[in-house]
PDB file of N, CA and C in Angstrom:
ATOM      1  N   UNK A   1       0.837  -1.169   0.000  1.00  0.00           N
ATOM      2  CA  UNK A   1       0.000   0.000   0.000  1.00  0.00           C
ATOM      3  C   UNK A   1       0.891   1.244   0.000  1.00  0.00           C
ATOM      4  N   UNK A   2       0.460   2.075  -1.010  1.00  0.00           N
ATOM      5  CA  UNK A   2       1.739   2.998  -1.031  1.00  0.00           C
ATOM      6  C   UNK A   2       0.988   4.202  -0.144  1.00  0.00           C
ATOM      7  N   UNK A   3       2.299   5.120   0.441  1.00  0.00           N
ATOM      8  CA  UNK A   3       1.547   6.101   1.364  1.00  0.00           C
ATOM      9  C   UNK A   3       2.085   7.484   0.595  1.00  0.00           C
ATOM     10  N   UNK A   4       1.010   8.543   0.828  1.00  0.00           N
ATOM     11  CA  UNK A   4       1.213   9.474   0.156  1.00  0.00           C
ATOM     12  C   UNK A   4       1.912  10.653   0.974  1.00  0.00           C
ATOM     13  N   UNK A   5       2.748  11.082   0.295  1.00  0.00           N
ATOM     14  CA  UNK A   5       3.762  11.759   0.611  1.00  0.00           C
ATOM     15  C   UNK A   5       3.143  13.246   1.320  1.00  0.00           C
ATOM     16  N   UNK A   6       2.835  13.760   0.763  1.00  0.00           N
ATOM     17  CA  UNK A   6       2.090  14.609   1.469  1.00  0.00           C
ATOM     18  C   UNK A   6       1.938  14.525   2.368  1.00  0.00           C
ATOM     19  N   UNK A   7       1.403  13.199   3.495  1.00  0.00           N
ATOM     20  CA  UNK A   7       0.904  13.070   4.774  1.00  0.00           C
ATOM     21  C   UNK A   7       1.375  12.585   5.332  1.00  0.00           C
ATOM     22  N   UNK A   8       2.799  12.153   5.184  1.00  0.00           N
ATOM     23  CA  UNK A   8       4.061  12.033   5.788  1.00  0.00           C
ATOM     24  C   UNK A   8       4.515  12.357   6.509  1.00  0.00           C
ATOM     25  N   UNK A   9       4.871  12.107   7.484  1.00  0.00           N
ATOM     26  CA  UNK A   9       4.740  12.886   8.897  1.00  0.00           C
ATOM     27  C   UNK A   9       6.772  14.009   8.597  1.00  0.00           C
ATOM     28  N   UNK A  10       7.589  12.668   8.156  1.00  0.00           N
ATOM     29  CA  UNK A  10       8.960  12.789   7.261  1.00  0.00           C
ATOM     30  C   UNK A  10       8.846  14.245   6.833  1.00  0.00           C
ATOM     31  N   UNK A  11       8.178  14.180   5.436  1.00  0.00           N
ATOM     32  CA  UNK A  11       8.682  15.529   4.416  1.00  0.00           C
ATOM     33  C   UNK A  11       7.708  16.097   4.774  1.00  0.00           C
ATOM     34  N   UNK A  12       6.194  16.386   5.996  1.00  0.00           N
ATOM     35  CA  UNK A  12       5.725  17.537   6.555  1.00  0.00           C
ATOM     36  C   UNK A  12       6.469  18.727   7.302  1.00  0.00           C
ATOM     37  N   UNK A  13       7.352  18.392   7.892  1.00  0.00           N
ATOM     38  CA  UNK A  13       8.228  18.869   8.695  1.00  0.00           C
ATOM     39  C   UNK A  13       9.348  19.066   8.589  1.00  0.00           C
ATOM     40  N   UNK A  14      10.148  18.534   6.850  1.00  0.00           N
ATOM     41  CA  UNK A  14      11.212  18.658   6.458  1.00  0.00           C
ATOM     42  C   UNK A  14      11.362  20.019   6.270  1.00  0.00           C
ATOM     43  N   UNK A  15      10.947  21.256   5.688  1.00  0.00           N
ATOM     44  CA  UNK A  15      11.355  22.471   5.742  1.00  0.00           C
ATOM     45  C   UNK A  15      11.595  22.882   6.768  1.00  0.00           C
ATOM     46  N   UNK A  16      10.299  22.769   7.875  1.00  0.00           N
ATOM     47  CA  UNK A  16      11.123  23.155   9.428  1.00  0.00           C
ATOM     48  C   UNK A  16      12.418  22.452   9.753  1.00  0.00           C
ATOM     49  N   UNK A  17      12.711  21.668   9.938  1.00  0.00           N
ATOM     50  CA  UNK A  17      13.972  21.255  10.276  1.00  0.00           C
ATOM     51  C   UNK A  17      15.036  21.483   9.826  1.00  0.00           C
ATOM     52  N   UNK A  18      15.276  21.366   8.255  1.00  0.00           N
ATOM     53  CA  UNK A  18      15.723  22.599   7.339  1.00  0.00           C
ATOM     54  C   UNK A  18      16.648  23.932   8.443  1.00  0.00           C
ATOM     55  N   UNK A  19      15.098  24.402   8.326  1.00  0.00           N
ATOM     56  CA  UNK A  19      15.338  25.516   8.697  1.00  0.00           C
ATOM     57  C   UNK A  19      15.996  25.723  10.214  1.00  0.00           C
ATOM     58  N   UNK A  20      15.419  24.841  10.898  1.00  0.00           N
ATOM     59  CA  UNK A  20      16.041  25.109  12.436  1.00  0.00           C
ATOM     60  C   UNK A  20      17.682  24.159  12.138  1.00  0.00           C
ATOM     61  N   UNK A  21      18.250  23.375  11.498  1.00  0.00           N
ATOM     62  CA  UNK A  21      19.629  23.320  11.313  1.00  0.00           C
ATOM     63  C   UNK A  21      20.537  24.227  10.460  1.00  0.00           C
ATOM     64  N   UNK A  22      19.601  25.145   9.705  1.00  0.00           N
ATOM     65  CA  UNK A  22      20.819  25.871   9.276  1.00  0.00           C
ATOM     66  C   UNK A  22      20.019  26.821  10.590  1.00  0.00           C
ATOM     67  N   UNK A  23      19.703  27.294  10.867  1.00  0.00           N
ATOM     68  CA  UNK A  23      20.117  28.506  12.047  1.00  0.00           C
ATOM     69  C   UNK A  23      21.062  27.804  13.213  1.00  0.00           C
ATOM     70  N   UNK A  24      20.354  26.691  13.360  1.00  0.00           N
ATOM     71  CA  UNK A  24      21.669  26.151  14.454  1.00  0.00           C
ATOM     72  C   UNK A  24      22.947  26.233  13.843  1.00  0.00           C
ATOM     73  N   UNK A  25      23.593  25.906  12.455  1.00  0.00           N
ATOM     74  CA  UNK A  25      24.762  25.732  12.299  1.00  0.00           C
ATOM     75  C   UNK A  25      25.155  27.734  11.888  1.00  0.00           C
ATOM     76  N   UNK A  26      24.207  28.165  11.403  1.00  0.00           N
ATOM     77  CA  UNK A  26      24.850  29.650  11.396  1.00  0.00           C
ATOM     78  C   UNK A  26      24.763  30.536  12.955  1.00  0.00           C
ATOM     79  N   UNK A  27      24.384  29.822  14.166  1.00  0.00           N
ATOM     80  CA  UNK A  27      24.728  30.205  15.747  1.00  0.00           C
ATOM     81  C   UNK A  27      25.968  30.235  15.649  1.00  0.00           C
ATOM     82  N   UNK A  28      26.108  28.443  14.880  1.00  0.00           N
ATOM     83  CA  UNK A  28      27.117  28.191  15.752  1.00  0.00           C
ATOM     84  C   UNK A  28      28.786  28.432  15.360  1.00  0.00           C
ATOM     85  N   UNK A  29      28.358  28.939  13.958  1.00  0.00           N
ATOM     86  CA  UNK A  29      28.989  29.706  13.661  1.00  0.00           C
ATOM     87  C   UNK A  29      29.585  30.851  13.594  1.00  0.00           C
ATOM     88  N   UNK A  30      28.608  31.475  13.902  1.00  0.00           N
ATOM     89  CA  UNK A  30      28.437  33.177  14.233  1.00  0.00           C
ATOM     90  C   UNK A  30      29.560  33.093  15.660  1.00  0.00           C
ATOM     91  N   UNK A  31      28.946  32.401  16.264  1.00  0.00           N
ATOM     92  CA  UNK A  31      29.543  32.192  17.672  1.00  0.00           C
ATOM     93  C   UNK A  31      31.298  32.145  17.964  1.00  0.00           C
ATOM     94  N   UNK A  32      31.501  30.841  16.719  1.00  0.00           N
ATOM     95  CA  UNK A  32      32.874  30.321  17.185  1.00  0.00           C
ATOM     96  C   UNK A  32      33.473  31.963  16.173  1.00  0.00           C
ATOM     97  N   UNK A  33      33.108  32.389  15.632  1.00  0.00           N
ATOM     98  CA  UNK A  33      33.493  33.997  14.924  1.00  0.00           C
ATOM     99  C   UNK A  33      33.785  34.934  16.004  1.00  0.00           C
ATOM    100  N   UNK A  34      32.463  35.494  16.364  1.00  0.00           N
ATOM    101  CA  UNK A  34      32.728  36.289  18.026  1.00  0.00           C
ATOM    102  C   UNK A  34      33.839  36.106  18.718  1.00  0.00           C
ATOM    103  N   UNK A  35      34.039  34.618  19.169  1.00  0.00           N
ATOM    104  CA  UNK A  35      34.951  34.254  20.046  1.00  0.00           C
ATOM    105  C   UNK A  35      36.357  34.592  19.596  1.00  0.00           C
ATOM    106  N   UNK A  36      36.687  33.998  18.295  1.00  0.00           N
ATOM    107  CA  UNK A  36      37.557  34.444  17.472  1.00  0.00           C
ATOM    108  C   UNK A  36      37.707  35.572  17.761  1.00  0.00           C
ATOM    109  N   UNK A  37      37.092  36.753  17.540  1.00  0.00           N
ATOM    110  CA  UNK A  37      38.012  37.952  17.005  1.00  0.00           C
ATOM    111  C   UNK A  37      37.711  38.311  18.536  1.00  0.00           C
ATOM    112  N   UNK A  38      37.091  38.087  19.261  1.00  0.00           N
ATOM    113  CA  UNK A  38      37.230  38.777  20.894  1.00  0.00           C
ATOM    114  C   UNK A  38      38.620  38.565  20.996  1.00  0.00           C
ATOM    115  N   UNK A  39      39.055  37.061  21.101  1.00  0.00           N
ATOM    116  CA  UNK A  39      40.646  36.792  21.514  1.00  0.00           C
ATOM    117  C   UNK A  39      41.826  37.497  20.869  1.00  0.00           C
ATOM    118  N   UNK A  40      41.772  37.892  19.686  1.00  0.00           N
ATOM    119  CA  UNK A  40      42.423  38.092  18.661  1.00  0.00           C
ATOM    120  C   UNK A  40      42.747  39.819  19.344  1.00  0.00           C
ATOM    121  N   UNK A  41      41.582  40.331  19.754  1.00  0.00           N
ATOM    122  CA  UNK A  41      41.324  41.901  19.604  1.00  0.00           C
ATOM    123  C   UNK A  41      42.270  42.016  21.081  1.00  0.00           C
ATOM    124  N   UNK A  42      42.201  40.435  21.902  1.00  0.00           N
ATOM    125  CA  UNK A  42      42.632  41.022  23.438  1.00  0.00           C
ATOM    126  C   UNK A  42      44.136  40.767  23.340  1.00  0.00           C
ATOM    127  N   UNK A  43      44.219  40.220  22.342  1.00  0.00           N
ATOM    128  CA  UNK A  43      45.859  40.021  22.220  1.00  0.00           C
ATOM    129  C   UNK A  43      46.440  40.733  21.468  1.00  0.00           C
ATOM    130  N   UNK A  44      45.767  41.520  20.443  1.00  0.00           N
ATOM    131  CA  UNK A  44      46.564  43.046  19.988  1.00  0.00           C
ATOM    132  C   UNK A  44      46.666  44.194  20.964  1.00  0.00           C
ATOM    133  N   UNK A  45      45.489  44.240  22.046  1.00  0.00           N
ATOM    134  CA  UNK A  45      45.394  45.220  22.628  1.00  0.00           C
ATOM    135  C   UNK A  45      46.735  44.735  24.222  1.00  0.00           C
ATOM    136  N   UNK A  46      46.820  43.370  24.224  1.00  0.00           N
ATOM    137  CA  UNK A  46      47.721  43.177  25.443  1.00  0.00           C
ATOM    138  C   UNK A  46      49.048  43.766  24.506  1.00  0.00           C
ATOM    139  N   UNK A  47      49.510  43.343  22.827  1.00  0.00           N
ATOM    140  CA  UNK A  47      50.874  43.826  22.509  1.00  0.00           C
ATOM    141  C   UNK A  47      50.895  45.046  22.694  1.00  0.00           C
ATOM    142  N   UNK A  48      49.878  45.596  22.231  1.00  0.00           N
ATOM    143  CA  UNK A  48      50.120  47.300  22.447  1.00  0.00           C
ATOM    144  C   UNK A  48      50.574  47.992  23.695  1.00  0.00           C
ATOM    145  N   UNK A  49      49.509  46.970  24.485  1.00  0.00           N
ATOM    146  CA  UNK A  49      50.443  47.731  25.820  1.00  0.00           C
ATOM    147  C   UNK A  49      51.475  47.186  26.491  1.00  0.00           C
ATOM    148  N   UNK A  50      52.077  45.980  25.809  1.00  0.00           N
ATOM    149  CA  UNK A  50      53.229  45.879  26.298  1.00  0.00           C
ATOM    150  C   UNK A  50      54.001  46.750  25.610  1.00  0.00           C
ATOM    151  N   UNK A  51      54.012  47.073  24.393  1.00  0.00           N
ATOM    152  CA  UNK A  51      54.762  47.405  22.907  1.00  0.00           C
ATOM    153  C   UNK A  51      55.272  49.259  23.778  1.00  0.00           C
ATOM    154  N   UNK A  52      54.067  49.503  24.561  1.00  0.00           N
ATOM    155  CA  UNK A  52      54.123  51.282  25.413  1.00  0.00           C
ATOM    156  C   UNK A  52      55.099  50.847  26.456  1.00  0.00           C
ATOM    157  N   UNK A  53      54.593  49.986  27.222  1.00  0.00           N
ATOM    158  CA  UNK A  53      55.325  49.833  28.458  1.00  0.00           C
ATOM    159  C   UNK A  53      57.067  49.782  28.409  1.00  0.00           C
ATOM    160  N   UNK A  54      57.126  49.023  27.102  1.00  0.00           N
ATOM    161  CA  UNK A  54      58.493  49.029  27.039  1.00  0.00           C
ATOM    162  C   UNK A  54      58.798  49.802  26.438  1.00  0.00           C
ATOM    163  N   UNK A  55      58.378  50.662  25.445  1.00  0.00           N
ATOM    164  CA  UNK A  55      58.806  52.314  24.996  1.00  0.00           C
ATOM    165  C   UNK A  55      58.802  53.318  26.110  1.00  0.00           C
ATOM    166  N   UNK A  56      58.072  52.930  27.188  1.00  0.00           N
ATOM    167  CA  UNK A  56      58.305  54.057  28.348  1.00  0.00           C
ATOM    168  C   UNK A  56      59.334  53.553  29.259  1.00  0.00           C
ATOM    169  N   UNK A  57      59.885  52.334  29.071  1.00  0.00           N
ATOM    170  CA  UNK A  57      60.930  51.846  29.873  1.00  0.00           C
ATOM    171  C   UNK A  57      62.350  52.508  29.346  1.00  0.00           C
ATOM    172  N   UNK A  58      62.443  52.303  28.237  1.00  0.00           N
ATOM    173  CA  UNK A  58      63.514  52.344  27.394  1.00  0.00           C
ATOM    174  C   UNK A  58      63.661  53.876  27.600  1.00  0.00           C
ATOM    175  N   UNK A  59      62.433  54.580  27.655  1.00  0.00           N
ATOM    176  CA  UNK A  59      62.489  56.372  27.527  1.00  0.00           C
ATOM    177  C   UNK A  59      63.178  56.612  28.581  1.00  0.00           C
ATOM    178  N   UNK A  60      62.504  55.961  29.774  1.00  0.00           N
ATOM    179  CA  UNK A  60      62.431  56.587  31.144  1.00  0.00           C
ATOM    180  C   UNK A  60      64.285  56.221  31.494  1.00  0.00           C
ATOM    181  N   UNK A  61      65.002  55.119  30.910  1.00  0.00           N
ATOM    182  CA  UNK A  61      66.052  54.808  31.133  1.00  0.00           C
ATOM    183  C   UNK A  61      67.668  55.643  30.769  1.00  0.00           C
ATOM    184  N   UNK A  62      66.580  56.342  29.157  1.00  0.00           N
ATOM    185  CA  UNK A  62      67.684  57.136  28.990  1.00  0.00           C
ATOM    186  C   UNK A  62      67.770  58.613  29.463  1.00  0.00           C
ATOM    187  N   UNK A  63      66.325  59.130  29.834  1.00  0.00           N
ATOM    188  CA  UNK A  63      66.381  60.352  30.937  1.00  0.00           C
ATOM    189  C   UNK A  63      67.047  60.314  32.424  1.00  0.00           C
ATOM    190  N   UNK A  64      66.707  59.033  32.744  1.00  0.00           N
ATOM    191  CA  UNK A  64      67.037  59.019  34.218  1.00  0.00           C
ATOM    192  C   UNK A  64      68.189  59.236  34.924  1.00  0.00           C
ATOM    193  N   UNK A  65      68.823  59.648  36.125  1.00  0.00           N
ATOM    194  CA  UNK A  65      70.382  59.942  36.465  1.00  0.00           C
ATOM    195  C   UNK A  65      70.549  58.622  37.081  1.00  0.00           C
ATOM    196  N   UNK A  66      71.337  57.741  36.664  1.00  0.00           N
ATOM    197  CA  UNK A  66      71.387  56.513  38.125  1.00  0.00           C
ATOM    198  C   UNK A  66      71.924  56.889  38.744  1.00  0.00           C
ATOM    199  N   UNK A  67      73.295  57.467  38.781  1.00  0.00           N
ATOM    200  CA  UNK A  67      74.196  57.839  39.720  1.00  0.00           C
ATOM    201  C   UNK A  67      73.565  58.617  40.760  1.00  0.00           C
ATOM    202  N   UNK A  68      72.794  59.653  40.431  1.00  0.00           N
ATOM    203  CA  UNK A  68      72.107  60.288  41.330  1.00  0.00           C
ATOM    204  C   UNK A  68      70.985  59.562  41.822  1.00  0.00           C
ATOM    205  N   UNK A  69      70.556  58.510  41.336  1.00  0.00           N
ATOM    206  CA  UNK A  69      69.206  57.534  42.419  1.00  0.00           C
ATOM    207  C   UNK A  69      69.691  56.475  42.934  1.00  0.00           C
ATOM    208  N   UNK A  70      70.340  56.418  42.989  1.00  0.00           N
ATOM    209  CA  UNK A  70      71.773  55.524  43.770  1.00  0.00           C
ATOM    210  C   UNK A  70      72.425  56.202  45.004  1.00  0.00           C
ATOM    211  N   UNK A  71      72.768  57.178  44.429  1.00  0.00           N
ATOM    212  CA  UNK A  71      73.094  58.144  45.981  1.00  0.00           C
ATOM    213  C   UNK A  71      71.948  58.620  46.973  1.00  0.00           C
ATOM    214  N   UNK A  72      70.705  59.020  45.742  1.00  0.00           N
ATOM    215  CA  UNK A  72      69.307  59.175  47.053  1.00  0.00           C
ATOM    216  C   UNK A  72      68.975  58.064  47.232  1.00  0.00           C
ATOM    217  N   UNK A  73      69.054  56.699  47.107  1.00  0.00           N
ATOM    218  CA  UNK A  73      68.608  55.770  47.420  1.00  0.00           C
ATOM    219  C   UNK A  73      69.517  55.159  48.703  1.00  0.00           C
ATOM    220  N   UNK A  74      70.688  55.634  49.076  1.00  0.00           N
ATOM    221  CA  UNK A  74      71.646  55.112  50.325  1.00  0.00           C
ATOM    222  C   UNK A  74      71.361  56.263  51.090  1.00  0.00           C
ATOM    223  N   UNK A  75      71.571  57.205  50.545  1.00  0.00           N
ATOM    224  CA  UNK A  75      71.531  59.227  51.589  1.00  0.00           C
ATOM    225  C   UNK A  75      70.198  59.756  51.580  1.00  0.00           C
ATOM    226  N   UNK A  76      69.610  59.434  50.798  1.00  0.00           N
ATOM    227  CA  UNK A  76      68.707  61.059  50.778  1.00  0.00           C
ATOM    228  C   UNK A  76      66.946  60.774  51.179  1.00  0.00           C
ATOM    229  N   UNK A  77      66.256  61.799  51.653  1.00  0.00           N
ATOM    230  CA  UNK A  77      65.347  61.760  51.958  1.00  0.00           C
ATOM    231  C   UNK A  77      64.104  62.099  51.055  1.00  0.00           C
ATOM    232  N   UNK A  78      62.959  61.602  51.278  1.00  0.00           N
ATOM    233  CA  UNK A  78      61.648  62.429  50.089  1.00  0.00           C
ATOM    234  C   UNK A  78      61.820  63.275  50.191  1.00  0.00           C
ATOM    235  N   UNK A  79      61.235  63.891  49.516  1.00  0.00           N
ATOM    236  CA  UNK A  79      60.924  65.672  49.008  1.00  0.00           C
ATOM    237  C   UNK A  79      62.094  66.770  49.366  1.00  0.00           C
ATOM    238  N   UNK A  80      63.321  66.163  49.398  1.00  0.00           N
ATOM    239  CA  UNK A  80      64.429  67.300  49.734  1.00  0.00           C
ATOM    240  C   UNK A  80      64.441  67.853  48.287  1.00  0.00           C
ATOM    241  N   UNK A  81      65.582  69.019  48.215  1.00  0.00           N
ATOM    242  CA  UNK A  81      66.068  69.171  46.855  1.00  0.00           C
ATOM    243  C   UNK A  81      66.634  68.491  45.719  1.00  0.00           C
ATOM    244  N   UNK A  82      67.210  67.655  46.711  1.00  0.00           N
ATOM    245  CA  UNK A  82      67.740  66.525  45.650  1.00  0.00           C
ATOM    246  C   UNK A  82      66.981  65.234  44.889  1.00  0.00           C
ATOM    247  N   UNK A  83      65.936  65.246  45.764  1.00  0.00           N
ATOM    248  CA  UNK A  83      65.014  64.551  45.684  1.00  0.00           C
ATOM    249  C   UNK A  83      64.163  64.853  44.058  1.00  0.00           C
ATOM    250  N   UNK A  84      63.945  66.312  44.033  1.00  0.00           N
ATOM    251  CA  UNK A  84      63.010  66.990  43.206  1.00  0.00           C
ATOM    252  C   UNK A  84      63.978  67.412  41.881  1.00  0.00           C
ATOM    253  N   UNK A  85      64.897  67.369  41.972  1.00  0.00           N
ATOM    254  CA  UNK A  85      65.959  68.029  40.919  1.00  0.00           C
ATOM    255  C   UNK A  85      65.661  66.289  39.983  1.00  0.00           C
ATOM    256  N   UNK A  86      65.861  65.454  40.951  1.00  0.00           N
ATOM    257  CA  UNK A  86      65.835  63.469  40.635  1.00  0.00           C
ATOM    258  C   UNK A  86      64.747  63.430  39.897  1.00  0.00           C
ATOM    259  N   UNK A  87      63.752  63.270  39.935  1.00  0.00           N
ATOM    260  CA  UNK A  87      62.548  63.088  40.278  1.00  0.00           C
ATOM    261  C   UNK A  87      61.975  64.027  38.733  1.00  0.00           C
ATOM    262  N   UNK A  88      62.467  65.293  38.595  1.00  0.00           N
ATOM    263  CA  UNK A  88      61.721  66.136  37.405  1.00  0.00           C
ATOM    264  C   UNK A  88      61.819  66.036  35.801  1.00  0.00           C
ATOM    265  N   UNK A  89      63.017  64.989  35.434  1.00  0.00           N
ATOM    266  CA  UNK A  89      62.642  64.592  34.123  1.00  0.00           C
ATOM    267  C   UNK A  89      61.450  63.622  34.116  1.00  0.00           C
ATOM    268  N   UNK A  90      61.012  62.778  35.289  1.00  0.00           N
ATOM    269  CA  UNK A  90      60.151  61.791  35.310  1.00  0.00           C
ATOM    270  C   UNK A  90      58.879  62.416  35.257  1.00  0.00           C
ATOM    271  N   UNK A  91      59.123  63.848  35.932  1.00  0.00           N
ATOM    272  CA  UNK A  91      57.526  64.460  36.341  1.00  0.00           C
ATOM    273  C   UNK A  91      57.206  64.850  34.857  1.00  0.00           C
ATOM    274  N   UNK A  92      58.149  65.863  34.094  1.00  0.00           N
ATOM    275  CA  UNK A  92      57.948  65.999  32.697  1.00  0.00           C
ATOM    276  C   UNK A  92      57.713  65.005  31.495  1.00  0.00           C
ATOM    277  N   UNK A  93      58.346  64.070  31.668  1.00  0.00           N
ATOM    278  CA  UNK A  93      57.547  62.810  31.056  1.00  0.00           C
ATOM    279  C   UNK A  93      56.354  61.878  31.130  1.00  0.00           C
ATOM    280  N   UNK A  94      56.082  62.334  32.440  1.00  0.00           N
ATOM    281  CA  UNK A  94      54.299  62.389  32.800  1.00  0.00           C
ATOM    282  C   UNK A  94      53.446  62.923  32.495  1.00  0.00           C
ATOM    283  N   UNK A  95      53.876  64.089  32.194  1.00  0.00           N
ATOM    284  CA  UNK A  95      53.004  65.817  31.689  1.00  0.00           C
ATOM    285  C   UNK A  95      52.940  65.722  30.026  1.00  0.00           C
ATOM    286  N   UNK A  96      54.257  65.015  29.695  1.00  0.00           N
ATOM    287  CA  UNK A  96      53.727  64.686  28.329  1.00  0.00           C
ATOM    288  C   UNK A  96      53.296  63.679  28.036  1.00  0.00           C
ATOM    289  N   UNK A  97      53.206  62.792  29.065  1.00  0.00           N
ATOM    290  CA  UNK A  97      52.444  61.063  28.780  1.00  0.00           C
ATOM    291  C   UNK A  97      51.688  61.009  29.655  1.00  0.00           C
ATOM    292  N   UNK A  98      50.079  61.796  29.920  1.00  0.00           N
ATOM    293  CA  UNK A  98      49.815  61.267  31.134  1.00  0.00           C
ATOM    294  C   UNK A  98      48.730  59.788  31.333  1.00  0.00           C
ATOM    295  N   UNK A  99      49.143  59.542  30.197  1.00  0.00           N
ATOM    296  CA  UNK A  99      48.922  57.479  30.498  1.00  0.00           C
ATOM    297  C   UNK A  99      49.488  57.013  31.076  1.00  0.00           C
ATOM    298  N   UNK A 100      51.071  58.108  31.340  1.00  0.00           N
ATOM    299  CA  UNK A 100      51.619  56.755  32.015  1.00  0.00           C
ATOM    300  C   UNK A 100      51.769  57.157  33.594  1.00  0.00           C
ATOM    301  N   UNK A 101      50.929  56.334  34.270  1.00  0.00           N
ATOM    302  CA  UNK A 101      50.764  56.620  35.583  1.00  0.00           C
ATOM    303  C   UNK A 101      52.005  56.624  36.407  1.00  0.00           C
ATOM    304  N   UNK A 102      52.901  55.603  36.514  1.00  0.00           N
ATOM    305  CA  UNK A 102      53.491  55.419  37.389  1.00  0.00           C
ATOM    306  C   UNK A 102      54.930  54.782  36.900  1.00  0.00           C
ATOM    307  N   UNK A 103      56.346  55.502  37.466  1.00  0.00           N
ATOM    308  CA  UNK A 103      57.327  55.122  36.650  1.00  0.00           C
ATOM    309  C   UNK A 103      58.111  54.812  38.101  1.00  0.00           C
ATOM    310  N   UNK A 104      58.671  53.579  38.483  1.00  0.00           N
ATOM    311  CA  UNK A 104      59.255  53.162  39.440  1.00  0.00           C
ATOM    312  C   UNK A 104      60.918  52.671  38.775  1.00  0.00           C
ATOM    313  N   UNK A 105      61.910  53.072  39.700  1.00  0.00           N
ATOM    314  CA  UNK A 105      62.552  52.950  39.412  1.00  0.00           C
ATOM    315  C   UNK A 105      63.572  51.938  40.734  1.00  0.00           C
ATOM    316  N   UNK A 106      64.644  50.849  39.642  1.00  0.00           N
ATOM    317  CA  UNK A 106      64.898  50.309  40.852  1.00  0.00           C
ATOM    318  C   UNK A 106      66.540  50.014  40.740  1.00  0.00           C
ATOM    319  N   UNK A 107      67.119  50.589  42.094  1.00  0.00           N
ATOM    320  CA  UNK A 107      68.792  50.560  41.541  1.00  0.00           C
ATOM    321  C   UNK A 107      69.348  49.149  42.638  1.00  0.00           C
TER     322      UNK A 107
END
C-alpha cells in the first residue's frame, strides 16, 4: 500500500527542520566567529600595551640619572632638593604622557 507523501509525517516537517539546522549551524557559527576575534582583539590590545610599556621603559632609562638615584637611594630623603631636581625629568615625562601613571625605578 503505497503512502502518500504529502501526509508524511517525514517531508511535513522537512522544511522546518531545514530551517532550524541551518540557524543552528549559522549560531554556531556566528559564535565560534565572536569568540575568534574577541581573543584576537585582546591580544593586539595586550601587545600594544606591552609594545608602550616598554617604549616608556627604554624612555624613562635614557632620561634618568642613576648615579644620582643611587646616591638618594643610600643618603637622601623624600621631598628634599635633591630629591626633586631626581625626580623632574620623570615628572615631565608624565606631563607629556599622562597614560603613564606610574614610573618606578629600581637601583
Amino acid at each position: 500500500m503505497p503512502t502518500n507523501k504529502a501526509l508524511d509525517i517525514h517531508h511535513a516537517f522537512s522544511p522546518m527542520r531545514d530551517a532550524m539546522l541551518l540557524w543552528l549551524a549559522l549560531l554556531t557559527v556566528s559564535l565560534a566567529c565572536l569568540l575568534f576575534v574577541g581573543y584576537r582583539a585582546e591580544r593586539v590590545i595586550h601587545n600594544e600595551a606591552e609594545a608602550l610599556a616598554e617604549k616608556t621603559a627604554d624612555l624613562t632609562a635614557i632620561i634618568i640619572d642613576e648615579a644620582g638615584h643611587a646616591r638618594f637611594a643610600r643618603t637622601g630623603s623624600m621631598w628634599s632638593a635633591e630629591h626633586k631636581t631626581l625626580i623632574e625629568p620623570l615628572l615631565d615625562l608624565h606631563r607629556r604622557f599622562p597614560e603613564t601613571a606610574r614610573i618606578r625605578t629600581l637601583i
